[in-house]
PDB file of N, CA and C in Angstrom:
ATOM      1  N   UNK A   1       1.821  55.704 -24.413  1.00  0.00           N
ATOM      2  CA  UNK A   1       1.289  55.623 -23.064  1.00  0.00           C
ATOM      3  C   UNK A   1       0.916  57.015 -22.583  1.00  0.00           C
ATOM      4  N   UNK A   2       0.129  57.060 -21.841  1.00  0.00           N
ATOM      5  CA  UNK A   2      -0.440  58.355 -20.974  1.00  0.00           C
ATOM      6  C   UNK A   2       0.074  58.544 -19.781  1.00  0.00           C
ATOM      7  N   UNK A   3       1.170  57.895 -19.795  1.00  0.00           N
ATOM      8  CA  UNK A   3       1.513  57.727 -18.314  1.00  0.00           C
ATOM      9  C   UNK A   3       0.730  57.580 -17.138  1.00  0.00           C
ATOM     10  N   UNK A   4      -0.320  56.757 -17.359  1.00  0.00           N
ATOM     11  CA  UNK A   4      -1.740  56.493 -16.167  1.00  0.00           C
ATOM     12  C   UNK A   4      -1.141  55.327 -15.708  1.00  0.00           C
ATOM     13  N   UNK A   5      -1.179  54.959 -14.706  1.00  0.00           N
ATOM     14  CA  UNK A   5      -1.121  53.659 -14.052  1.00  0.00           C
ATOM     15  C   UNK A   5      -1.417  52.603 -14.771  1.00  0.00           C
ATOM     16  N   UNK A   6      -1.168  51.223 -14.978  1.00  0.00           N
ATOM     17  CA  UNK A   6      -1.409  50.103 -15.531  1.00  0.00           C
ATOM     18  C   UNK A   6      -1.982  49.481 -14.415  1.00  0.00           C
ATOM     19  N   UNK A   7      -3.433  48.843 -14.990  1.00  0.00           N
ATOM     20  CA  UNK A   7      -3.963  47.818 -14.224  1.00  0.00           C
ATOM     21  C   UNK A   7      -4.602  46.256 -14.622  1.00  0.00           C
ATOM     22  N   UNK A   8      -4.048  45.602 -14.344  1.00  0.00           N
ATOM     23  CA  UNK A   8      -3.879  44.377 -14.771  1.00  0.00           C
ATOM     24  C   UNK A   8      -4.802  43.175 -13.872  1.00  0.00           C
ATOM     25  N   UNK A   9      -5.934  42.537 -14.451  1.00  0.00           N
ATOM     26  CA  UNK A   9      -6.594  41.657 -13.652  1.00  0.00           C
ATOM     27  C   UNK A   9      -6.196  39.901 -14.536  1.00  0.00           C
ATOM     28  N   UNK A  10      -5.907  39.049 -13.660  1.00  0.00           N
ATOM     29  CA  UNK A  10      -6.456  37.519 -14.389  1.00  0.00           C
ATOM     30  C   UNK A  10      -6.662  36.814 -12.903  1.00  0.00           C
ATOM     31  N   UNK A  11      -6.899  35.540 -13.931  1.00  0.00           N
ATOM     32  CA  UNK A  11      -7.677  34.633 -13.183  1.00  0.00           C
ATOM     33  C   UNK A  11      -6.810  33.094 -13.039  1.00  0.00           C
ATOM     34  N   UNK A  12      -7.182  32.801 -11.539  1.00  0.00           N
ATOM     35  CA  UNK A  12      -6.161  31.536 -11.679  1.00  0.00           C
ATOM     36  C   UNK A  12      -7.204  30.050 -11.340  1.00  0.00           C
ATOM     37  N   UNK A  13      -7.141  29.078 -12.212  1.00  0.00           N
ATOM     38  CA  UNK A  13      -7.576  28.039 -12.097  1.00  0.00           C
ATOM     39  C   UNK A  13      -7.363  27.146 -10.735  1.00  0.00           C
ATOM     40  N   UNK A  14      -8.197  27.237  -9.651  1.00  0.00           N
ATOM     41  CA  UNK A  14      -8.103  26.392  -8.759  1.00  0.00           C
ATOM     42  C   UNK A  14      -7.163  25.187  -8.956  1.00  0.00           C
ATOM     43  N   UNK A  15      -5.838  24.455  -8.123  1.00  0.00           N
ATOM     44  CA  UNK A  15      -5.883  22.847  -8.750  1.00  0.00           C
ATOM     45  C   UNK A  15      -6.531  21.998  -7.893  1.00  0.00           C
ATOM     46  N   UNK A  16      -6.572  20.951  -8.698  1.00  0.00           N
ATOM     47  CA  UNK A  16      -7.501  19.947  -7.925  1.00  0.00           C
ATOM     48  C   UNK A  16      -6.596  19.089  -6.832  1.00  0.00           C
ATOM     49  N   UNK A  17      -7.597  18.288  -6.327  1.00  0.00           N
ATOM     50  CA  UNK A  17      -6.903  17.455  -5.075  1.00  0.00           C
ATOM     51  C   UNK A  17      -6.674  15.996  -6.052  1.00  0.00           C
ATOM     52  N   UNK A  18      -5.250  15.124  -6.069  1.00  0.00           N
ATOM     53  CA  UNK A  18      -5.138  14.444  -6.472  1.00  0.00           C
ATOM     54  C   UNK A  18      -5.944  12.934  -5.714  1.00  0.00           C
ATOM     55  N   UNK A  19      -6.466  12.565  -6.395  1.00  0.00           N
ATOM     56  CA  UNK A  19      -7.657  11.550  -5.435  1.00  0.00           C
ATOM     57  C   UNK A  19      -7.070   9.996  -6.111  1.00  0.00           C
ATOM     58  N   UNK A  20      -6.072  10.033  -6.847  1.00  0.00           N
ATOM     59  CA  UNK A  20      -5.572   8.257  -7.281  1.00  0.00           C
ATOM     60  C   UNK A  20      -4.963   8.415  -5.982  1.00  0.00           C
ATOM     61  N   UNK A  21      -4.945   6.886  -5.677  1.00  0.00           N
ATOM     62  CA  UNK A  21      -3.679   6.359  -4.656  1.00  0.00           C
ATOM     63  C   UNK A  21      -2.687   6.567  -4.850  1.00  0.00           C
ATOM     64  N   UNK A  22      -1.529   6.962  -3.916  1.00  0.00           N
ATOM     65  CA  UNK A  22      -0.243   7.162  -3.675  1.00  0.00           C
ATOM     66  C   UNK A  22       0.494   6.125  -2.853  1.00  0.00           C
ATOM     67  N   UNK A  23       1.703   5.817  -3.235  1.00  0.00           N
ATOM     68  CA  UNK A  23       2.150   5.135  -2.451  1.00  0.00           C
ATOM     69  C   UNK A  23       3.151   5.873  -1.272  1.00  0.00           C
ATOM     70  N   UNK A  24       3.288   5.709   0.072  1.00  0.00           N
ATOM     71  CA  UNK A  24       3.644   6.289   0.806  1.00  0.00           C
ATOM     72  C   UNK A  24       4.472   5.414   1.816  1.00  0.00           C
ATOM     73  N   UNK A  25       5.130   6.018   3.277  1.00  0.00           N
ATOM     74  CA  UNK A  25       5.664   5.138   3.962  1.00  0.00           C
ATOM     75  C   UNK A  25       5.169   5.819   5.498  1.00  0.00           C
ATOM     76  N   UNK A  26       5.053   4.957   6.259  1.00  0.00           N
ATOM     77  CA  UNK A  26       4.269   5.868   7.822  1.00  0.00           C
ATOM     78  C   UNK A  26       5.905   6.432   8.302  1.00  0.00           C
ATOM     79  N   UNK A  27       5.235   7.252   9.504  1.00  0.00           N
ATOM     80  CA  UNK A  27       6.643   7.494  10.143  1.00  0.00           C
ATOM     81  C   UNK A  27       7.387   6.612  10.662  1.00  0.00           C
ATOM     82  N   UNK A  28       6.752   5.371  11.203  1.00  0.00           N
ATOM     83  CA  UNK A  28       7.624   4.102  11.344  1.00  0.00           C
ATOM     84  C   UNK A  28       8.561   3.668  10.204  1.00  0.00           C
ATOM     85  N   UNK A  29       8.116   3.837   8.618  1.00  0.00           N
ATOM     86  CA  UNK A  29       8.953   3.415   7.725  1.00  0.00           C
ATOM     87  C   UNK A  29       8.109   2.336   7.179  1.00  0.00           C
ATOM     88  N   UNK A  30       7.048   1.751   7.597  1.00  0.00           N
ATOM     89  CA  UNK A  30       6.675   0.899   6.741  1.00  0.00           C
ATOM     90  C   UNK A  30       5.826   1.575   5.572  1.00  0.00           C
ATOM     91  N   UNK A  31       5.912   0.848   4.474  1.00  0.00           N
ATOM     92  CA  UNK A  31       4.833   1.143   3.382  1.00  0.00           C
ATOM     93  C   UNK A  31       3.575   1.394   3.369  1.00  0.00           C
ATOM     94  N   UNK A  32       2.501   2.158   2.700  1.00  0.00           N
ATOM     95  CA  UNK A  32       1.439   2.539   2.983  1.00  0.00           C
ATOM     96  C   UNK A  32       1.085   3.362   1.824  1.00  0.00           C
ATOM     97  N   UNK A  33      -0.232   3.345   1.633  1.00  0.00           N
ATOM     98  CA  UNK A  33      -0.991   3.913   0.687  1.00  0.00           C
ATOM     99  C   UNK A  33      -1.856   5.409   1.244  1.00  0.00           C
ATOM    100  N   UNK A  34      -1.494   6.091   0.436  1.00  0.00           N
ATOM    101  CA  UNK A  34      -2.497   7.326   0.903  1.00  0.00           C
ATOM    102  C   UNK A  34      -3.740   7.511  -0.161  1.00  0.00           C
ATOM    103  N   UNK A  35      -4.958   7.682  -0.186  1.00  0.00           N
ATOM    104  CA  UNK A  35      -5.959   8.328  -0.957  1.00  0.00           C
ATOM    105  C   UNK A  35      -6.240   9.380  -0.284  1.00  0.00           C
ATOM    106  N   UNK A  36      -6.673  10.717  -0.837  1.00  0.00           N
ATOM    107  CA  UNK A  36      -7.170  11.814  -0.679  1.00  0.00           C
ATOM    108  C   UNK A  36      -8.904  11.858  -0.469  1.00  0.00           C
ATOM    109  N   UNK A  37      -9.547  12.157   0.568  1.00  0.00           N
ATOM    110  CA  UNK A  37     -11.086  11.934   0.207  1.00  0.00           C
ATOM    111  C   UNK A  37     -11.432  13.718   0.863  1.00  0.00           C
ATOM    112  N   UNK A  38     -12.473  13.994  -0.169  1.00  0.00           N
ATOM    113  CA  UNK A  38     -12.801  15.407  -0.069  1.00  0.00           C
ATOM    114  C   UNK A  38     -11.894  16.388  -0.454  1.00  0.00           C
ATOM    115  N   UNK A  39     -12.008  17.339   0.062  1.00  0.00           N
ATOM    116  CA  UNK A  39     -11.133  18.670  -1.365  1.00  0.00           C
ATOM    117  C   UNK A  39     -10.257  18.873  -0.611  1.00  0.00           C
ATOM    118  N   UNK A  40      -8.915  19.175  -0.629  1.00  0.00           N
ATOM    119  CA  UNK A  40      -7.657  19.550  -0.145  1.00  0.00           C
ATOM    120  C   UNK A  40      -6.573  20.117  -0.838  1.00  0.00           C
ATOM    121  N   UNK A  41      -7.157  21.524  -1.527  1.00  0.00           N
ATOM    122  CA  UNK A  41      -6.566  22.115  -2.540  1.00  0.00           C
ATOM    123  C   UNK A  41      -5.251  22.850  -1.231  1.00  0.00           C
ATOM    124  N   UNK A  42      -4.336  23.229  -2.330  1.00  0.00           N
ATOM    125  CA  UNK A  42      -3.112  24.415  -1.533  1.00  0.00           C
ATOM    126  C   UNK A  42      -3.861  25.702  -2.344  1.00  0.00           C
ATOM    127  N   UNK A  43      -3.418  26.641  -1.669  1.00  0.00           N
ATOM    128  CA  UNK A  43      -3.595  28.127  -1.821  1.00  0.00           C
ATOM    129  C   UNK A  43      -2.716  28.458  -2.808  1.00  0.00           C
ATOM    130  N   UNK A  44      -2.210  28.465  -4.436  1.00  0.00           N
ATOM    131  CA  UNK A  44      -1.788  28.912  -5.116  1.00  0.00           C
ATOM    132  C   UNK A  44      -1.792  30.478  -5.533  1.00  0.00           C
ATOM    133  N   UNK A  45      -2.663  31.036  -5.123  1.00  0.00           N
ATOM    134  CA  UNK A  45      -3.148  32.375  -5.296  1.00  0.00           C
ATOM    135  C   UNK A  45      -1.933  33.450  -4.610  1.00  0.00           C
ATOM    136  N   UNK A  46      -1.640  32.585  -3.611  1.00  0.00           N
ATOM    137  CA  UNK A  46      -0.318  33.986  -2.504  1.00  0.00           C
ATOM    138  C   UNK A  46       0.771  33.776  -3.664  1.00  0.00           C
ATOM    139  N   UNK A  47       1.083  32.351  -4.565  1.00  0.00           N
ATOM    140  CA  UNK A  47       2.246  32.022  -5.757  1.00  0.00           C
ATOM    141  C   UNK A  47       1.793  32.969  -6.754  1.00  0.00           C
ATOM    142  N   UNK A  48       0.707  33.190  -6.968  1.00  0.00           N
ATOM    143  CA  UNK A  48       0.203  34.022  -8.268  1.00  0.00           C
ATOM    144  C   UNK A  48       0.643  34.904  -8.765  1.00  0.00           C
ATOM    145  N   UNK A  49       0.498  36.058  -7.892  1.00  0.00           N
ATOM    146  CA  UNK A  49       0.334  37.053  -7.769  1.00  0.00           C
ATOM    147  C   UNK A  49       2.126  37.868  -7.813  1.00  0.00           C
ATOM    148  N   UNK A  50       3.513  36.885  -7.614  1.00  0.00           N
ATOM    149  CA  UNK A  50       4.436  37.526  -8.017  1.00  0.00           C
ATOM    150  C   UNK A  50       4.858  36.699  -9.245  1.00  0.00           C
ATOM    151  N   UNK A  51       3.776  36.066 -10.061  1.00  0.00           N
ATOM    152  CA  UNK A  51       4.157  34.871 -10.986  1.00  0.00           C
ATOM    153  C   UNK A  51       3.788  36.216 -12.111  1.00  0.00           C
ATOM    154  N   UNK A  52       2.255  36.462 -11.731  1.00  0.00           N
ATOM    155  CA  UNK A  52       1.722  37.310 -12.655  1.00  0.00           C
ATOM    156  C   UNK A  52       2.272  38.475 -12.730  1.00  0.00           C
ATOM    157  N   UNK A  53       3.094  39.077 -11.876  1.00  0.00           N
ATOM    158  CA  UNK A  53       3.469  40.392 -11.989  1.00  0.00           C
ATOM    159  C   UNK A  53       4.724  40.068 -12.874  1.00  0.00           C
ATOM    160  N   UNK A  54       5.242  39.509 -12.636  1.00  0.00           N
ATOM    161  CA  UNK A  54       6.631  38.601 -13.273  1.00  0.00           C
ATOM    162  C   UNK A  54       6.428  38.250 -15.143  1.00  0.00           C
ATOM    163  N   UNK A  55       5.390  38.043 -15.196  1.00  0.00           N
ATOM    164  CA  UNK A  55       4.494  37.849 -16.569  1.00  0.00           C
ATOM    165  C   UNK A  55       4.662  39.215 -17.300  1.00  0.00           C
ATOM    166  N   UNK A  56       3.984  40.032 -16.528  1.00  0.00           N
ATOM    167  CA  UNK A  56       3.478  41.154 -17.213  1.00  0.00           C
ATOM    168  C   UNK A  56       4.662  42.287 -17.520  1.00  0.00           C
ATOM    169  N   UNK A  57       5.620  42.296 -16.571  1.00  0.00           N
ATOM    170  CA  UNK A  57       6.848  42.659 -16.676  1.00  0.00           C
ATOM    171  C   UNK A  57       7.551  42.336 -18.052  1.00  0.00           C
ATOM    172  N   UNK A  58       7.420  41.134 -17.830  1.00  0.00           N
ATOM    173  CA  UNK A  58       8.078  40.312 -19.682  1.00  0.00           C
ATOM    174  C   UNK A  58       6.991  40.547 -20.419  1.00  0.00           C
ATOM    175  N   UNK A  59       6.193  40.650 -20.645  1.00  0.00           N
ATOM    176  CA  UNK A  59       4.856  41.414 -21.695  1.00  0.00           C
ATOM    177  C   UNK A  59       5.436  42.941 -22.027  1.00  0.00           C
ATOM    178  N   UNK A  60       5.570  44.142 -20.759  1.00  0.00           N
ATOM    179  CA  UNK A  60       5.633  44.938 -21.288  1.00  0.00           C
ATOM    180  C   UNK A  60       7.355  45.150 -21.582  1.00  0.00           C
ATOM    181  N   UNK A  61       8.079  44.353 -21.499  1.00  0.00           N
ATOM    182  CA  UNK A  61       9.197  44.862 -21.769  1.00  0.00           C
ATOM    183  C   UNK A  61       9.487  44.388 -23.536  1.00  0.00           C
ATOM    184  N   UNK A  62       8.717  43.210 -23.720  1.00  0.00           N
ATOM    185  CA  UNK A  62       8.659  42.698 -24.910  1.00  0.00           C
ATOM    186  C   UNK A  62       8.235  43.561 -26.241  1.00  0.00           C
ATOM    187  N   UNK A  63       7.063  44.655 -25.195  1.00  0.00           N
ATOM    188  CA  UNK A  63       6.648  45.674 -26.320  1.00  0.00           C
ATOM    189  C   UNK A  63       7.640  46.534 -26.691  1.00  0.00           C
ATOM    190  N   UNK A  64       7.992  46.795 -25.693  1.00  0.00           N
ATOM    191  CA  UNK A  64       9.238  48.124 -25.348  1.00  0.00           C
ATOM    192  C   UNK A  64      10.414  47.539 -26.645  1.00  0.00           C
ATOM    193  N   UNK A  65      10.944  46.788 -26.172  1.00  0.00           N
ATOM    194  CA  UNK A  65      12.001  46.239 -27.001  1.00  0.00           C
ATOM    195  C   UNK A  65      11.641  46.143 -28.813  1.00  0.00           C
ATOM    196  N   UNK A  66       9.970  45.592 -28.876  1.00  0.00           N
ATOM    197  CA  UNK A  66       9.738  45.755 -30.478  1.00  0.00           C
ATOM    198  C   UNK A  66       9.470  47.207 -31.101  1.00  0.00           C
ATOM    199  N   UNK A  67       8.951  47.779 -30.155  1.00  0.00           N
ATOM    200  CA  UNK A  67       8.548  49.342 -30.225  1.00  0.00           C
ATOM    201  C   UNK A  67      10.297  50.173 -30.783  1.00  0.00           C
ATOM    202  N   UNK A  68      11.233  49.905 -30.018  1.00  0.00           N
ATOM    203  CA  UNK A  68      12.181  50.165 -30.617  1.00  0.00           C
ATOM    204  C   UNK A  68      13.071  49.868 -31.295  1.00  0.00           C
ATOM    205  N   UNK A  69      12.830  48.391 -31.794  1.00  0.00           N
ATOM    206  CA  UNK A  69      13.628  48.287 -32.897  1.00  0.00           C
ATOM    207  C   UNK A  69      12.877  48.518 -34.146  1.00  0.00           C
ATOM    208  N   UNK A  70      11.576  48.961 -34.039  1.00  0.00           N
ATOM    209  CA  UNK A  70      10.808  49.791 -35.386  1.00  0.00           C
ATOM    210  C   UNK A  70      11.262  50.938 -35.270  1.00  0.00           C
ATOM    211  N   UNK A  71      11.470  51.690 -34.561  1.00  0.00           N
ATOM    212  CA  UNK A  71      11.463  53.147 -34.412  1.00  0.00           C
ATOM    213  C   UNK A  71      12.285  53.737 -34.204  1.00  0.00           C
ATOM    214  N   UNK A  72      13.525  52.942 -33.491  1.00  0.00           N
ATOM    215  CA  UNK A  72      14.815  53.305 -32.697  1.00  0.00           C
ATOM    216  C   UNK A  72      14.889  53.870 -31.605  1.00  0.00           C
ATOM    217  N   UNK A  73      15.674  53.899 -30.860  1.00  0.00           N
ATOM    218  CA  UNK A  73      15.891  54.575 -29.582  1.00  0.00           C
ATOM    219  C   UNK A  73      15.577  55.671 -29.155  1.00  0.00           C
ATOM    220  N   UNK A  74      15.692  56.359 -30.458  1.00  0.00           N
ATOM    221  CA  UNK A  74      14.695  58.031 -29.618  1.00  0.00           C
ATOM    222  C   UNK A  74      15.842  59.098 -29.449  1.00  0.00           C
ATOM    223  N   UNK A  75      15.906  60.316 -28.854  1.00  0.00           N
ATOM    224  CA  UNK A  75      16.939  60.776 -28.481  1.00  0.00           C
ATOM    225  C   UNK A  75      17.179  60.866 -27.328  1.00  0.00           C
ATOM    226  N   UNK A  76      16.605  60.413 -26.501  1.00  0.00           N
ATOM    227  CA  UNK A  76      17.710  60.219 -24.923  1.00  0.00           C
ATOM    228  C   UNK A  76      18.273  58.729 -24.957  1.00  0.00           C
ATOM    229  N   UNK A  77      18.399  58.067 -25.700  1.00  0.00           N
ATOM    230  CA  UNK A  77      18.734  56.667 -26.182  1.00  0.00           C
ATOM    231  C   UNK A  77      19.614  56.898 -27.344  1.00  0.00           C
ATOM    232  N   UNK A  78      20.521  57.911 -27.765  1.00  0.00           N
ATOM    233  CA  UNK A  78      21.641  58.156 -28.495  1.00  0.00           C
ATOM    234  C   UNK A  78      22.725  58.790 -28.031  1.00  0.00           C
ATOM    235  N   UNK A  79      24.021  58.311 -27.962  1.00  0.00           N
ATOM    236  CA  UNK A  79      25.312  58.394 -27.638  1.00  0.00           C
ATOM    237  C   UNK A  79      26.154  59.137 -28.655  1.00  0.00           C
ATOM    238  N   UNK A  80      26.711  60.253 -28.395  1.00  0.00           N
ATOM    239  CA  UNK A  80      27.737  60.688 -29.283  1.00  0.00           C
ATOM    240  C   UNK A  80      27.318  61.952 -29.767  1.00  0.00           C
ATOM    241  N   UNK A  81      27.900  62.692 -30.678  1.00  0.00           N
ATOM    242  CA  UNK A  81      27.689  63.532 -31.399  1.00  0.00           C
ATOM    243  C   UNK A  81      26.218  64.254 -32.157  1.00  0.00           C
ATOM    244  N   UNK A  82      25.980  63.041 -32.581  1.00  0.00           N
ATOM    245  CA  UNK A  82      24.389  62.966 -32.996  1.00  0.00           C
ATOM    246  C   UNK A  82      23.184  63.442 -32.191  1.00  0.00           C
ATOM    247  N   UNK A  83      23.669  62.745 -30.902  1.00  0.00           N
ATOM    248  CA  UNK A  83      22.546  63.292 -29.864  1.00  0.00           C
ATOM    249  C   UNK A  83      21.982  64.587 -29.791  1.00  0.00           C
ATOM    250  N   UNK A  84      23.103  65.491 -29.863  1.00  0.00           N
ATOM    251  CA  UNK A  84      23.009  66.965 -29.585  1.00  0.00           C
ATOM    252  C   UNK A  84      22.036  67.661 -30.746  1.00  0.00           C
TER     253      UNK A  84
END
């Protein structure tokens, strides 16, 4: 690493509005059917964004971890006598 900042872009798939019938109950309690007509997506994107950082975290720690068990710990990563 160059120690430069990491910058990381992706992309998140809209979801769709579920448009089969549902079965439902009114606030009275009786039974009732809901259909969805026209688009009524949720905003997943504000979820994304600590999903993806959360991702990439386990990406780079995954390297980290193979990086040193090829290579070993290094010397500020040795205990004891040896270190010195």
């Amino acid at each position: 690493s160059t120690g430069q900042p990491v910058v990381v872009r992706f992309a998140v798939k809209p979801t769709s509005s579920i448009l089969t019938p549902r079965r439902s109950i009114t606030r009275a309690g009786t039974p009732t059917e809901v259909v969805t007509r026209g688009r009524h997506d949720p905003c997943v994107g504000i979820r994304a964004v600590p999903v993806g950082e959360a991702m990439m975290a386990v990406v780079l720690l995954d390297q980290y971890l193979m990086h040193r068990a090829q290579v070993g710990p290094g010397p500020a990563g040795r205990i004891g006598p040896e270190a010195q």
